[in-house]
Protein backbone atom coordinates (compact mmCIF):
# COMPACT_ATOMS: atom_id res chain seq x y z
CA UNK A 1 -29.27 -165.16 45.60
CA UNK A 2 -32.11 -164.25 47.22
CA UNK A 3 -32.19 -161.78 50.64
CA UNK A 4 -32.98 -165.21 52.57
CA UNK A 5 -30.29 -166.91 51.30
CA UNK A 6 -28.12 -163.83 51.87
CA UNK A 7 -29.35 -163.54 54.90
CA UNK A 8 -28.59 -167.57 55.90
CA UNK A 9 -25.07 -168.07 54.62
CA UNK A 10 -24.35 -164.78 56.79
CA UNK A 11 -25.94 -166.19 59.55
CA UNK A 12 -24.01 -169.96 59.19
CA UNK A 13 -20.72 -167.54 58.58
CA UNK A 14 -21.12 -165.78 62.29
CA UNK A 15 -21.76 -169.27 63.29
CA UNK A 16 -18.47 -170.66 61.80
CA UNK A 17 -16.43 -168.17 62.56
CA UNK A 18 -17.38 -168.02 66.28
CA UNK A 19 -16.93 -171.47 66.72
CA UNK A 20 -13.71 -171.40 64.71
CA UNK A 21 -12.45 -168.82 67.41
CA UNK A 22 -14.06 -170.41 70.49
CA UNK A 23 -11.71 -173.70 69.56
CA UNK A 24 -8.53 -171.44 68.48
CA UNK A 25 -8.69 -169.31 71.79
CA UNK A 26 -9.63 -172.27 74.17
CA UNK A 27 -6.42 -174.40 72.05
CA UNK A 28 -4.16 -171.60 72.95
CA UNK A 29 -5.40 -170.94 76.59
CA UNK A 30 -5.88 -174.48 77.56
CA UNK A 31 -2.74 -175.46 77.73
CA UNK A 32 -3.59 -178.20 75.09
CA UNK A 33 -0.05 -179.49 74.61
CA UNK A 34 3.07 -178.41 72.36
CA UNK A 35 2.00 -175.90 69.70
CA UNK A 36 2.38 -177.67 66.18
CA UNK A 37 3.40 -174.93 63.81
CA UNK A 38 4.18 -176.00 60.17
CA UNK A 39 5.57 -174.02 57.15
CA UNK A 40 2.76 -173.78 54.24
CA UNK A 41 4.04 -172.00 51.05
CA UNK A 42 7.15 -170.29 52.63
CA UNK A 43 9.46 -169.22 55.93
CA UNK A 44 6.80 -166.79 56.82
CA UNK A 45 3.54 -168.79 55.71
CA UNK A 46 2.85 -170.75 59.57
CA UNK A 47 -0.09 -172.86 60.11
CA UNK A 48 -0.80 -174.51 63.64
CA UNK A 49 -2.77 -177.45 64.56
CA UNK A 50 -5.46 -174.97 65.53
CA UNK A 51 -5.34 -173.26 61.81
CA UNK A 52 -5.96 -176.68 60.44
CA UNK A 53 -9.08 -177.27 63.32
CA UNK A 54 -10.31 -173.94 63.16
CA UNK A 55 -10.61 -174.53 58.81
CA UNK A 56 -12.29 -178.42 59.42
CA UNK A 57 -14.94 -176.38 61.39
CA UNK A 58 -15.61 -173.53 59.55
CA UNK A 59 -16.23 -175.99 56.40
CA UNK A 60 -18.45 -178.44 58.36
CA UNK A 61 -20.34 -175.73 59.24
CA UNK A 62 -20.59 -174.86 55.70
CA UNK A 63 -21.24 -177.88 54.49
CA UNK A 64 -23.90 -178.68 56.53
CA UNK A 65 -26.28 -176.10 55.51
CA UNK A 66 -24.61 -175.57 51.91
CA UNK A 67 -24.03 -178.99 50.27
């Protein structure tokens, strides 16, 4: 990889990442509705519906720049 590249997919990362947290935090503090939480691999292994949103948005953002 070269230092641009490097340099991009850190900069799409930030990106995801902060929008990832922008839509977990504003979820939680909103007052969106009941809080979803599923099981995933075992008792202690939770996921939320804002897990699940927060992961479709970091891999859009992702995927948009890395196809």
């Amino acid at each position: 990889m070269t230092p641009e590249t490097l340099s991009l997919a850190r900069d799409v990362a930030v990106s995801a990442a902060r929008a990832a947290g922008e839509l977990i935090r504003d979820g939680l503090a909103g007052g969106a509705g009941t809080l979803k939480i599923d099981r995933k691999s075992g008792i202690t292994d939770l996921v939320t519906q804002f897990d699940l949103a927060a992961e479709r948005t970091i891999l859009a953002h992702i995927e948009a720049v890395f196809p």
